[in-house]
Protein backbone atom coordinates (compact mmCIF):
# COMPACT_ATOMS: atom_id res chain seq x y z
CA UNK A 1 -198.23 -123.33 231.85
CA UNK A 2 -201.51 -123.67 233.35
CA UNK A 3 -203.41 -123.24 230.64
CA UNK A 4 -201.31 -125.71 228.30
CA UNK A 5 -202.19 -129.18 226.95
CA UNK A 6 -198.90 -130.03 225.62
CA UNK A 7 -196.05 -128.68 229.15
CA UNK A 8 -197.01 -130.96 231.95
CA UNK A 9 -193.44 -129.86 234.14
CA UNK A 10 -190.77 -127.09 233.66
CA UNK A 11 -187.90 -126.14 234.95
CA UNK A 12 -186.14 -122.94 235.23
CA UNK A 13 -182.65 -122.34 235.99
CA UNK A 14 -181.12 -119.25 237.64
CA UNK A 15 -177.39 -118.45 238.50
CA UNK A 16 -175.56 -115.14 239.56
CA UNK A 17 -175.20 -113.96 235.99
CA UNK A 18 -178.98 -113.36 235.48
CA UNK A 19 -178.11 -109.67 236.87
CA UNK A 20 -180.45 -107.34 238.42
CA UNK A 21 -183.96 -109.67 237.22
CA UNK A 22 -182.26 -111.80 240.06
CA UNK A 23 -183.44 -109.21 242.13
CA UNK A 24 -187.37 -109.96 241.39
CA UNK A 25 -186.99 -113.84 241.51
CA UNK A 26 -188.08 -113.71 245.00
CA UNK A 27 -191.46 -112.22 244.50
CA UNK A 28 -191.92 -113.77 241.16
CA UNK A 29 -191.78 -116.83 242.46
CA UNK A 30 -194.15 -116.36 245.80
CA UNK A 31 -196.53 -115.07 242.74
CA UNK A 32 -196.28 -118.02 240.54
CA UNK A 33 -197.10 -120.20 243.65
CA UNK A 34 -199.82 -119.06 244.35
CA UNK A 35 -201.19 -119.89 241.01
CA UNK A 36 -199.03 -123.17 240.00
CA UNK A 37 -197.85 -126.10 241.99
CA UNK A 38 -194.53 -125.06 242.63
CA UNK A 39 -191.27 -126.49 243.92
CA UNK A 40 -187.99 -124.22 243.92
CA UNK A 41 -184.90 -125.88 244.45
CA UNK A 42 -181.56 -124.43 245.52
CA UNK A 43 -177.91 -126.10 244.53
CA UNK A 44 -175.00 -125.26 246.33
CA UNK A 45 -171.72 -126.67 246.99
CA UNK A 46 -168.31 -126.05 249.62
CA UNK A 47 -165.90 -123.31 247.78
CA UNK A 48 -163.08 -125.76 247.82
CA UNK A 49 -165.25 -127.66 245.77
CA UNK A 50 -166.71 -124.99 243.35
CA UNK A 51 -163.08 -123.89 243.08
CA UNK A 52 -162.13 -127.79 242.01
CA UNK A 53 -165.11 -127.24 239.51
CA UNK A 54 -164.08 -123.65 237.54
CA UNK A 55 -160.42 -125.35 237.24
CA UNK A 56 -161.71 -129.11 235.95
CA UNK A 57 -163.52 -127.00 233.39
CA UNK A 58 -160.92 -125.00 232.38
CA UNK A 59 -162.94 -122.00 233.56
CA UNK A 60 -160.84 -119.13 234.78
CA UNK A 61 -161.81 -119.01 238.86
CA UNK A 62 -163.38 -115.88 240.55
CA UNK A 63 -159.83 -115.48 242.53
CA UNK A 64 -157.27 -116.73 240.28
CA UNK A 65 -154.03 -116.63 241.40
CA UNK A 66 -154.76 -116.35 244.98
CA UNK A 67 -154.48 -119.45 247.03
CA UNK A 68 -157.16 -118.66 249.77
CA UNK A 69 -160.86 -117.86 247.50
CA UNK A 70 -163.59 -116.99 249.63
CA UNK A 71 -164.77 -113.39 248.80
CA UNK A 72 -166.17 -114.05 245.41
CA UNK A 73 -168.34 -117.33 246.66
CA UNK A 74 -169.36 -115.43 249.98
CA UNK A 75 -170.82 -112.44 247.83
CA UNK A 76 -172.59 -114.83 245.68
CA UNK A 77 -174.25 -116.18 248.07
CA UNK A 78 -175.16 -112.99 249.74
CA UNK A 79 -176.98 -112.07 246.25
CA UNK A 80 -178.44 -115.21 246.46
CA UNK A 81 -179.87 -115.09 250.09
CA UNK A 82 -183.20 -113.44 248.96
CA UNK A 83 -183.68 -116.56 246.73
CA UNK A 84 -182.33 -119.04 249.24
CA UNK A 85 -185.19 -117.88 251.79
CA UNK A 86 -188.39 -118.71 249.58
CA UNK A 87 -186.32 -122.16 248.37
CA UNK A 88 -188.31 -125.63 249.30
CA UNK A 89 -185.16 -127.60 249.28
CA UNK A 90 -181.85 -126.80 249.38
CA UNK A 91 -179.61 -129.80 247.75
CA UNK A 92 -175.66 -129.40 248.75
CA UNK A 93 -173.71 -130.82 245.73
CA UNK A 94 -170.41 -130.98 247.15
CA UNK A 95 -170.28 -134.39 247.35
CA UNK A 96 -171.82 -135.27 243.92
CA UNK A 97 -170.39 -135.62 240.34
CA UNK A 98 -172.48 -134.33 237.41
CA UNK A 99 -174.01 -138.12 236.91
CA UNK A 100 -174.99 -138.37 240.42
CA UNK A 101 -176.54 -134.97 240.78
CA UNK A 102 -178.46 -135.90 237.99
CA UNK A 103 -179.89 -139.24 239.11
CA UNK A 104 -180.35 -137.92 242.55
CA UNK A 105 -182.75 -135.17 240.55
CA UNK A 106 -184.23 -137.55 238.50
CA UNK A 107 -185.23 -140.19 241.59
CA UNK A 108 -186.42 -136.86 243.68
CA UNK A 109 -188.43 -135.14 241.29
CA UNK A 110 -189.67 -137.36 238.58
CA UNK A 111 -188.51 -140.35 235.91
CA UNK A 112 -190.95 -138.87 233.03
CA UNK A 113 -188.66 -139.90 229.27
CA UNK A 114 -189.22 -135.74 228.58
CA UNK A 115 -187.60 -134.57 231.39
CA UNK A 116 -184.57 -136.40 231.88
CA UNK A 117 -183.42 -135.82 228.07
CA UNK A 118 -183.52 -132.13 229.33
CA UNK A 119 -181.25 -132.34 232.32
């Protein structure tokens, strides 16, 4: 990216099912800012909420069936920790709706044409 004339901004996005690379995210990323002006961001949201999200989208939840789900968010985020600790900003999202988080990313981080068509 450094080197490039034509990407002024990227953005990469990680979740749980990147498997074990998840595991060098950390120290890729301490790398790539030392060399690139670098902001990592971390989402989260309540369970009751990400819960309320898997069953809007039709998604079959981590616990389905069971009426208390906890485990399967808790280890998440436990895998996640590592990633957590080198974040710059950690943005809760339970109290957004898809439009909302996405204005509230587009007034915090930029308003360039290119990057909003991507989000």
């Amino acid at each position: 990216m450094a080197k490039s004339t034509e990407v002024e901004r990227a953005v990469i996005v990680v979740d749980i099912r990147e498997g074990q690379t998840l595991d060098r995210l950390p120290e890729i990323l301490k790398s790539v800012k030392q060399v690139l002006p670098t902001r990592v961001v971390f989402l989260d949201a309540q369970d009751a909420v990400l819960v309320r999200r898997y069953l809007r989208r039709g998604d079959p939840t981590p616990c389905a069936g069971q009426r208390q789900c906890r485990a399967p968010f808790v280890e998440e985020r436990q895998l996640l920790d590592p990633i957590r600790n080198v974040t710059d900003t950690l943005v809760d999202t339970s109290d957004f709706n898809v439009h909302e988080l996405r204005a509230y990313i587009q007034d915090r981080y930029g308003h360039d044409e290119r990057a909003s068509s991507c989000l």
